[in-house]
N, C-alpha and C. Protein backbone atom coordinates (compact mmCIF):
# COMPACT_ATOMS: atom_id res chain seq x y z
N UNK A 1 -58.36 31.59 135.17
CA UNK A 1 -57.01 32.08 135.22
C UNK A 1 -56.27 31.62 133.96
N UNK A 2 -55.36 32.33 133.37
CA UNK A 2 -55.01 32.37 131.86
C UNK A 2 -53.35 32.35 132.26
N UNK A 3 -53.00 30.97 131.72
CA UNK A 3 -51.77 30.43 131.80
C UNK A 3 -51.15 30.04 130.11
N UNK A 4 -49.52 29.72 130.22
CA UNK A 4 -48.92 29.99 128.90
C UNK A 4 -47.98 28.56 129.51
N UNK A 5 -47.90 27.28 128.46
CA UNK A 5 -47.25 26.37 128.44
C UNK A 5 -46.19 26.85 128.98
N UNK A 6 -45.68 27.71 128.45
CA UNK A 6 -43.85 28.05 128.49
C UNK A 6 -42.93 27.31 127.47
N UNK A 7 -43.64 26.54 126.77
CA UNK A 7 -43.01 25.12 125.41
C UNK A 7 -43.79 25.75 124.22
N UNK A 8 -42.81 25.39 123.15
CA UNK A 8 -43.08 25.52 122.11
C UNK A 8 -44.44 24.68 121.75
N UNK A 9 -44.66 23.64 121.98
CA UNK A 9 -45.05 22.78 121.75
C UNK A 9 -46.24 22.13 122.58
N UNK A 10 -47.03 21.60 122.49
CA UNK A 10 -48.14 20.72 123.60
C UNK A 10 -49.09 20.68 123.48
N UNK A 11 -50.08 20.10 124.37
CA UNK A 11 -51.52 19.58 123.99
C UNK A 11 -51.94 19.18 125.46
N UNK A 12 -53.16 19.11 125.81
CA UNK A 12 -53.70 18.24 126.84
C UNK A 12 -52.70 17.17 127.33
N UNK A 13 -52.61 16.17 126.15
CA UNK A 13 -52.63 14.97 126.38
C UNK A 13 -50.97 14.67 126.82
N UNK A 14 -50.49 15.67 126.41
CA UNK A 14 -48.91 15.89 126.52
C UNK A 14 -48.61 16.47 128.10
N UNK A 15 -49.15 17.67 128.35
CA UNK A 15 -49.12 18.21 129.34
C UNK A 15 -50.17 17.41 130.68
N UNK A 16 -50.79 16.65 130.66
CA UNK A 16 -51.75 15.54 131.26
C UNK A 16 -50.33 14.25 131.75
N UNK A 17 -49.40 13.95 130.96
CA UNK A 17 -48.11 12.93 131.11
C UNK A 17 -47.50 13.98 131.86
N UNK A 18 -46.87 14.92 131.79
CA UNK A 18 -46.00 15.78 132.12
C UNK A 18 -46.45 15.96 133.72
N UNK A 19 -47.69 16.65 134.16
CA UNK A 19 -48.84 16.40 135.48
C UNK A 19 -48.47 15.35 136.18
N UNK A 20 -48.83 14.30 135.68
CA UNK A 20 -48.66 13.03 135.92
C UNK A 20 -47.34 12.63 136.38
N UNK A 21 -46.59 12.48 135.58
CA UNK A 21 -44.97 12.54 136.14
C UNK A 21 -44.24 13.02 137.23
N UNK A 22 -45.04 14.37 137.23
CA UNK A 22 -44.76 15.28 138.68
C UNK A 22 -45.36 14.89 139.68
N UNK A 23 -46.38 13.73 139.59
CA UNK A 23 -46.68 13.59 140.83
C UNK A 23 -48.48 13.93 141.17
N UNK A 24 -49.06 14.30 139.51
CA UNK A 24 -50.39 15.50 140.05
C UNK A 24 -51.08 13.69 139.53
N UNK A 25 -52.38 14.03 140.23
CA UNK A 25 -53.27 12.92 139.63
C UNK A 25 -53.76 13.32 138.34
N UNK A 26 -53.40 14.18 137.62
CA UNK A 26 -53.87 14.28 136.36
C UNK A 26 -53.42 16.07 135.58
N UNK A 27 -54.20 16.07 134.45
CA UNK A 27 -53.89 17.93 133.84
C UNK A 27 -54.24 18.64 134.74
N UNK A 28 -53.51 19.67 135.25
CA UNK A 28 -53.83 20.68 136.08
C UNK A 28 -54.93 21.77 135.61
N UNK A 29 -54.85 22.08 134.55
CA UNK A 29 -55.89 23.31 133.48
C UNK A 29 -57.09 22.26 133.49
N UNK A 30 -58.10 23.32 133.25
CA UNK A 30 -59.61 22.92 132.67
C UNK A 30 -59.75 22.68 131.19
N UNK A 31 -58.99 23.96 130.61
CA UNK A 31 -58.65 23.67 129.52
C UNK A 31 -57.34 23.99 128.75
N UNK A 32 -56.92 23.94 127.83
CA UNK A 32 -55.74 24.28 127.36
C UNK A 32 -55.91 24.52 125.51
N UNK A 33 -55.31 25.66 125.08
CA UNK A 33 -55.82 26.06 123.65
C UNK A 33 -54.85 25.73 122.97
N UNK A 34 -54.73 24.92 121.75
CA UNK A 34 -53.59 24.49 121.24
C UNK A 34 -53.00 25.48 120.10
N UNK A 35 -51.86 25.53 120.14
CA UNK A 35 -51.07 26.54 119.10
C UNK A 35 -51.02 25.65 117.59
N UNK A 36 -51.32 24.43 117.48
CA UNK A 36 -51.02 23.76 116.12
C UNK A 36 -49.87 22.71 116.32
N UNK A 37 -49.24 22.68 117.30
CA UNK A 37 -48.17 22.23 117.26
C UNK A 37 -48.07 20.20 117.72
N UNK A 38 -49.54 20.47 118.86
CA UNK A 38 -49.95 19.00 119.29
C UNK A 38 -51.33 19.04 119.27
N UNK A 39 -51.90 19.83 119.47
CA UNK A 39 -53.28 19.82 119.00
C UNK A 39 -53.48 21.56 117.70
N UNK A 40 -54.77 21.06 116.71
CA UNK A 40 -55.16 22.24 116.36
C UNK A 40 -54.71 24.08 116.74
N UNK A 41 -54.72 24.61 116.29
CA UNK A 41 -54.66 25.67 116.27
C UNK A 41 -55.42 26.47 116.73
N UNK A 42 -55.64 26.84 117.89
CA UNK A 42 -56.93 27.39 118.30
C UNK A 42 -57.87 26.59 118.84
N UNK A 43 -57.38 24.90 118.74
CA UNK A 43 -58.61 24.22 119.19
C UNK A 43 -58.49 24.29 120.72
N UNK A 44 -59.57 24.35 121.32
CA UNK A 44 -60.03 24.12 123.06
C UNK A 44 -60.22 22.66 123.21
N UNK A 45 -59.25 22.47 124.24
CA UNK A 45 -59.10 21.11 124.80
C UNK A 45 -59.87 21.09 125.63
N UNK A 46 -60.88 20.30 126.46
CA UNK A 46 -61.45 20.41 127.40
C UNK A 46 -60.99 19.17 128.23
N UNK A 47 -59.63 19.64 129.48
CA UNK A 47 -59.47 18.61 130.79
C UNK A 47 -60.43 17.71 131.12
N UNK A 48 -59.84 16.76 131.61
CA UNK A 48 -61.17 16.07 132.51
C UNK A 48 -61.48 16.53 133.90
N UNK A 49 -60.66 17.54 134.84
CA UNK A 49 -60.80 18.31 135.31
C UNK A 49 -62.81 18.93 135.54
N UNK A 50 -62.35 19.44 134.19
CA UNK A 50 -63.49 20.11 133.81
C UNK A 50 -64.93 19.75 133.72
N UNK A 51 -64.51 18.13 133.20
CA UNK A 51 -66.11 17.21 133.07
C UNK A 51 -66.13 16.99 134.16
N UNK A 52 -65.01 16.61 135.07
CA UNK A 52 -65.41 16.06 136.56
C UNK A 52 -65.75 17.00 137.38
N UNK A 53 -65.65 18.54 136.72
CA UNK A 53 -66.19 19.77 137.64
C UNK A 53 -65.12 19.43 138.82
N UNK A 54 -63.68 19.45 138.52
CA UNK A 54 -62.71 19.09 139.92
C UNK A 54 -61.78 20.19 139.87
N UNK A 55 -61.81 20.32 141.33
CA UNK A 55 -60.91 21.40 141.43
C UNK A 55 -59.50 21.41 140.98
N UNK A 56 -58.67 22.59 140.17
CA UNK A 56 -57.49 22.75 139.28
C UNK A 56 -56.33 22.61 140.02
N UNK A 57 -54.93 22.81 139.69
CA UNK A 57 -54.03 22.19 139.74
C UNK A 57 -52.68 23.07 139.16
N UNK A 58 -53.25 24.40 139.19
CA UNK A 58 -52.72 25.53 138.19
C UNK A 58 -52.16 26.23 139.27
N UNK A 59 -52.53 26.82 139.86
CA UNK A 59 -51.83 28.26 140.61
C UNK A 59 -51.79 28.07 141.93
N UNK A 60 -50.68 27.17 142.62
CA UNK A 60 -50.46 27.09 143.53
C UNK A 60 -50.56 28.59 144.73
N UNK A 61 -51.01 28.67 145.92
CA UNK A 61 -51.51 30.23 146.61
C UNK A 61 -51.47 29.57 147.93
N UNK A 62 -50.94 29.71 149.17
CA UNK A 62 -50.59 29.37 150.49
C UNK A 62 -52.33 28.80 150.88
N UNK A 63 -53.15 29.47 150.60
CA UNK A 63 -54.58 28.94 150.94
C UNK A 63 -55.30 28.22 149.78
N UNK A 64 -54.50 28.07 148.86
CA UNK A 64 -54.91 27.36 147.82
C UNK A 64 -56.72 27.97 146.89
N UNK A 65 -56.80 29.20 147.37
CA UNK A 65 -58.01 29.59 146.94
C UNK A 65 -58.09 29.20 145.31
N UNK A 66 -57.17 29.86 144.77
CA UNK A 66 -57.58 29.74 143.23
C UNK A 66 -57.35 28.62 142.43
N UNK A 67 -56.91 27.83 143.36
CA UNK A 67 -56.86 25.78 142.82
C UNK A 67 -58.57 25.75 142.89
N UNK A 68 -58.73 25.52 144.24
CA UNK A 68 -60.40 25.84 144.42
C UNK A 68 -61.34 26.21 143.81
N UNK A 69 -61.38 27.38 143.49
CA UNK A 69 -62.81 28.33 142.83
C UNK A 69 -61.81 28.81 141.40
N UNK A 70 -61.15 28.63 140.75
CA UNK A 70 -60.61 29.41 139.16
C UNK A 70 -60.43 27.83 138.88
N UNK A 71 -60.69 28.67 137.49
CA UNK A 71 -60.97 28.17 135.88
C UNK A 71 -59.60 27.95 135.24
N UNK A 72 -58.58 26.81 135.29
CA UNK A 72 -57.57 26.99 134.53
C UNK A 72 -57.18 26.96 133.39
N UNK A 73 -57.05 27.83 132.57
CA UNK A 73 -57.10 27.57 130.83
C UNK A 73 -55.82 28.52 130.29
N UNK A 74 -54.77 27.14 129.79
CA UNK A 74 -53.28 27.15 129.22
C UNK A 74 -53.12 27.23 128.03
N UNK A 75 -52.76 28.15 127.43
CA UNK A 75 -52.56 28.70 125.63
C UNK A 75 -51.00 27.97 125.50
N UNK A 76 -51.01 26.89 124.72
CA UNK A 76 -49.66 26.35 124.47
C UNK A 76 -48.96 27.29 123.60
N UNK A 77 -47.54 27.76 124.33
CA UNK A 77 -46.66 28.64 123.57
C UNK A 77 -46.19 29.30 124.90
N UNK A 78 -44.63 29.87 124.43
CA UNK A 78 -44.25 30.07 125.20
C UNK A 78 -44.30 31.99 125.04
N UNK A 79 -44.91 32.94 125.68
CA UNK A 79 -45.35 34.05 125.54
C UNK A 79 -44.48 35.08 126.20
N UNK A 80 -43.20 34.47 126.71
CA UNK A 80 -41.49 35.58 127.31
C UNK A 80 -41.46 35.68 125.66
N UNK A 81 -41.52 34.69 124.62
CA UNK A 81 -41.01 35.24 122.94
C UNK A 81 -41.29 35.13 122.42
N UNK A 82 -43.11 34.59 122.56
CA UNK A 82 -43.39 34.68 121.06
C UNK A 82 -45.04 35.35 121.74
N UNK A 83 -45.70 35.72 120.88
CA UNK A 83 -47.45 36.12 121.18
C UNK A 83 -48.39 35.09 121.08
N UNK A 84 -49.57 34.94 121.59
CA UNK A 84 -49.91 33.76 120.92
C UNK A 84 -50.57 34.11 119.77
N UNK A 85 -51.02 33.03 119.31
CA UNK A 85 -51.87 32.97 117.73
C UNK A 85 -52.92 33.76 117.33
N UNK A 86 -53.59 34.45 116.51
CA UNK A 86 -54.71 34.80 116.59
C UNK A 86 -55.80 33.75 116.57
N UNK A 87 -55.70 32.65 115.84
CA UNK A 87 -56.63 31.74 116.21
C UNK A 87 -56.87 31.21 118.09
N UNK A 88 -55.87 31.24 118.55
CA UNK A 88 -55.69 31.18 120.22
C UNK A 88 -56.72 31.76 121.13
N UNK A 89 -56.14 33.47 120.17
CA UNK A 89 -56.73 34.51 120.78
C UNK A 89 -58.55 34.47 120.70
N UNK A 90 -59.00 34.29 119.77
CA UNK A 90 -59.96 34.34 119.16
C UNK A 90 -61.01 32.82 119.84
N UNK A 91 -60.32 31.86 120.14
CA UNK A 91 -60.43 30.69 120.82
C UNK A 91 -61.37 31.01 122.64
N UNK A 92 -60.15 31.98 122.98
CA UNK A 92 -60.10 32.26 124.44
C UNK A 92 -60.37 33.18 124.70
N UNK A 93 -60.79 34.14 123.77
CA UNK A 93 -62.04 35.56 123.73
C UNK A 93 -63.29 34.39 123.93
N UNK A 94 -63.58 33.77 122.88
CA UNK A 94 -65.30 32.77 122.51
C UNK A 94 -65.11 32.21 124.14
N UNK A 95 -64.48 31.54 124.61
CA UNK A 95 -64.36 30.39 126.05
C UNK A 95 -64.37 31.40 127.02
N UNK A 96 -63.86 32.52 127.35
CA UNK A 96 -63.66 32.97 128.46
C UNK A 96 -64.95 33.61 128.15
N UNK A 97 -65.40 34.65 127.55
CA UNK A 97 -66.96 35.21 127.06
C UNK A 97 -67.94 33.88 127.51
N UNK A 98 -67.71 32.61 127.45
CA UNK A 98 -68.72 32.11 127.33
C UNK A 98 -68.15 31.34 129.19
N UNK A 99 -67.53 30.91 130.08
CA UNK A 99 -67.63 30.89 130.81
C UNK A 99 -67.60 32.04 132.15
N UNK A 100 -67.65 33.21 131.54
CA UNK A 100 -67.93 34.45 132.20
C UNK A 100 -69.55 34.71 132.51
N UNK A 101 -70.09 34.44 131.42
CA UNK A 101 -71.87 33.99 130.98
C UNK A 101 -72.26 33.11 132.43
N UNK A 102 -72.08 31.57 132.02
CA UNK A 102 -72.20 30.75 132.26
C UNK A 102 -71.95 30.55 133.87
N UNK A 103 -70.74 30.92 134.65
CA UNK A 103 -70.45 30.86 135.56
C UNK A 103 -70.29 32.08 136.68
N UNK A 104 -70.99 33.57 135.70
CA UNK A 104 -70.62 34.53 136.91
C UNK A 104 -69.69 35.25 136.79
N UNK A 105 -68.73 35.20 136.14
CA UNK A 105 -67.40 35.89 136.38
C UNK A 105 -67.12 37.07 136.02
N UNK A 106 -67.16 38.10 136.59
CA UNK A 106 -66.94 39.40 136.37
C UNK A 106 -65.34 39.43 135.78
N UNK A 107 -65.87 40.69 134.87
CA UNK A 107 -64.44 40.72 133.71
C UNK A 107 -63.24 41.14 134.39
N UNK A 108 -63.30 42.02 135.82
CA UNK A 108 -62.60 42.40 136.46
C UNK A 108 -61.78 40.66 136.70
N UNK A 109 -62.35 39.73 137.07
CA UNK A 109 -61.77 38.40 137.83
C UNK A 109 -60.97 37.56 136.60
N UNK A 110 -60.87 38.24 135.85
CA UNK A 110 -60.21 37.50 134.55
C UNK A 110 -58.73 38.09 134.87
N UNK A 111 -58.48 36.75 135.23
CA UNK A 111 -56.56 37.24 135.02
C UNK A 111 -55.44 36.34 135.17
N UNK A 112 -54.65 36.85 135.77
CA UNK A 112 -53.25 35.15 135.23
C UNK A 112 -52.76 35.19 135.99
N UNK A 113 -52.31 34.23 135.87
CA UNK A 113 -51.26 33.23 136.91
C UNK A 113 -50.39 34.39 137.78
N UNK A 114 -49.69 34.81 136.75
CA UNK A 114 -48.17 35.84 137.22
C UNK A 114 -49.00 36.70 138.41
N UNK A 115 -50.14 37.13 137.98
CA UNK A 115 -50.60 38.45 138.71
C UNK A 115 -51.01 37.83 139.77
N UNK A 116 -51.32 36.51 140.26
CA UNK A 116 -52.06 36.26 141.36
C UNK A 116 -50.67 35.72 142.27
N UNK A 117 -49.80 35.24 141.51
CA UNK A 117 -48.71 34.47 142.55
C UNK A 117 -47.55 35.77 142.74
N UNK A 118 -47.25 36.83 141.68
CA UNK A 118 -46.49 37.28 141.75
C UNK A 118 -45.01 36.60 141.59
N UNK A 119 -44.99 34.99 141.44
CA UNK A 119 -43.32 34.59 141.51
C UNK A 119 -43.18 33.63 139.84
N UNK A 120 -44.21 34.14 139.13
CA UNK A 120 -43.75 34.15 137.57
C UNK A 120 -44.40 35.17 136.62
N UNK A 121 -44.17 34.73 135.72
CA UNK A 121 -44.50 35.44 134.50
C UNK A 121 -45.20 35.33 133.93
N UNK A 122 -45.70 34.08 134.11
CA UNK A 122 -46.86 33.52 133.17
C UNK A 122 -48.25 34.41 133.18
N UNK A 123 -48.98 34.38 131.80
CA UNK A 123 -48.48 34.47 130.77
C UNK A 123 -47.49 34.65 130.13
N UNK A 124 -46.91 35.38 130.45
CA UNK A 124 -45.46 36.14 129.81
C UNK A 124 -45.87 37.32 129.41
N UNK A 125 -45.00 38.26 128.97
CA UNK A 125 -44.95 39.70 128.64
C UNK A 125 -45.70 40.08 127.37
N UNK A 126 -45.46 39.16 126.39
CA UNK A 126 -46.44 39.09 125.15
C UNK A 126 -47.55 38.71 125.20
N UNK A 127 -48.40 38.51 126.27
CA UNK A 127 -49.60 38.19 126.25
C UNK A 127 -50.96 39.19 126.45
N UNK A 128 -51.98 40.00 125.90
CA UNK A 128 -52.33 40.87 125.88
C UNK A 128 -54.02 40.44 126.89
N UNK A 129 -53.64 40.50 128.49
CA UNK A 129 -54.25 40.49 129.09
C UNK A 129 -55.60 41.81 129.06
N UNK A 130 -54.87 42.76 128.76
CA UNK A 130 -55.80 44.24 128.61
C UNK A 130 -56.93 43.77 127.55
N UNK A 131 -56.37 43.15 126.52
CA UNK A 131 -57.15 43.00 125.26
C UNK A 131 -58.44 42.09 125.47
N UNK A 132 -58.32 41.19 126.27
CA UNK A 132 -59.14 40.03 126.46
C UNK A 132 -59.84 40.12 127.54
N UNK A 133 -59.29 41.21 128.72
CA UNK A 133 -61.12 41.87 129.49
C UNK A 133 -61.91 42.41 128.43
N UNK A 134 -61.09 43.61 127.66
CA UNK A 134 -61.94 44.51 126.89
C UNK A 134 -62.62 43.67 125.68
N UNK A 135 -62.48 42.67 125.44
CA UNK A 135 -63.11 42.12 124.19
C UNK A 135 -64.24 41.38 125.21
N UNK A 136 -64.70 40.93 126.44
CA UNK A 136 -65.22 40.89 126.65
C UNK A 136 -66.61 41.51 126.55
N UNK A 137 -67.44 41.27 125.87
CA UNK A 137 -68.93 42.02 125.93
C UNK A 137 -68.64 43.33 124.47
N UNK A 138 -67.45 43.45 124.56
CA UNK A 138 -67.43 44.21 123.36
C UNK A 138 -67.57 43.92 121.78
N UNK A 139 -67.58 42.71 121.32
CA UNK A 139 -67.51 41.95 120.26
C UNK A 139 -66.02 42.41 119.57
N UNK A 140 -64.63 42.53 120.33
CA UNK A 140 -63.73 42.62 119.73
C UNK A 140 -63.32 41.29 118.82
N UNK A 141 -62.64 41.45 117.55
CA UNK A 141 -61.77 40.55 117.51
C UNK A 141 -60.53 40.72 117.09
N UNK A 142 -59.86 39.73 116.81
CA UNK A 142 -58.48 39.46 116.79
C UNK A 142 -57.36 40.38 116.06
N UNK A 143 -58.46 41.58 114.90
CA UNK A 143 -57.78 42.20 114.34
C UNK A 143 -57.91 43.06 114.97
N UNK A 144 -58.56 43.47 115.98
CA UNK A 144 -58.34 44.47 117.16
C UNK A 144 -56.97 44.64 118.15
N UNK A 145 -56.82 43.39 118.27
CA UNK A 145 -55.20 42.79 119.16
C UNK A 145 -54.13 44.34 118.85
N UNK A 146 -53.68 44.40 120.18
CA UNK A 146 -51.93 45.03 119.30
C UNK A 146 -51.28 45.16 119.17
């Protein structure tokens, strides 16, 4: 499931304090792609979530299914006004392609936050969900975006 900081700004290790503060035992995402701003540009953070193979912390759902069984991975930036990066993009085409492989996931099951809860936005409006099934298996890249 493909989530958007909503901050200009962040990183794992930032958003891991922030978790924490609220009360979570730790980062809610598996992973989180940094805009440049606290981590790299495009770099993939990998949660500990993820090494601990523990269930996420992302998309709250009355049965909690998609805490459970989805993949949470947060593109820092806030995507109501700005797009994300092409390095981002290009980041989370390679990760999602490669845990789609790896774990099963039909391209249809790729999708976000907003669409599963219905009571946000996240991603946000600038985020080109269409683009990133279809680059799936297709070898799109980033200058494909539009």
């Amino acid at each position: 499931m493909i989530h958007h900081s909503a901050t200009a700004t962040g990183s794992a290790r930032s958003f891991d304090k922030s978790h924490r503060d609220k009360g979570w035992d730790e980062l809610g995402y598996h992973f989180v792609i940094g805009n440049g701003t606290g981590s790299g540009d495009g770099v993939i953070e990998v949660g500990s979530r993820w090494n601990s193979q523990k269930h996420g912390a992302h998309c709250k759902t009355p049965d909690n299914y998609f805490n459970e069984h989805g993949i949470g991975v947060c593109l820092v930036g806030d995507f109501t006004r700005t797009r994300p990066t092409p390095r981002q993009m290009e980041s989370l085409r390679r990760l999602v392609a490669f845990l789609s492989d790896q774990c099963g996931i039909p391209v249809g099951r790729v999708t976000t936050h907003g669409a599963i809860t219905r009571k946000t936005k996240c991603p946000g409006t600038n985020f080109p969900i269409a683009w990133v099934r279809r680059s799936l298996g297709s070898g799109a890249t980033v200058s494909s975006l539009p």
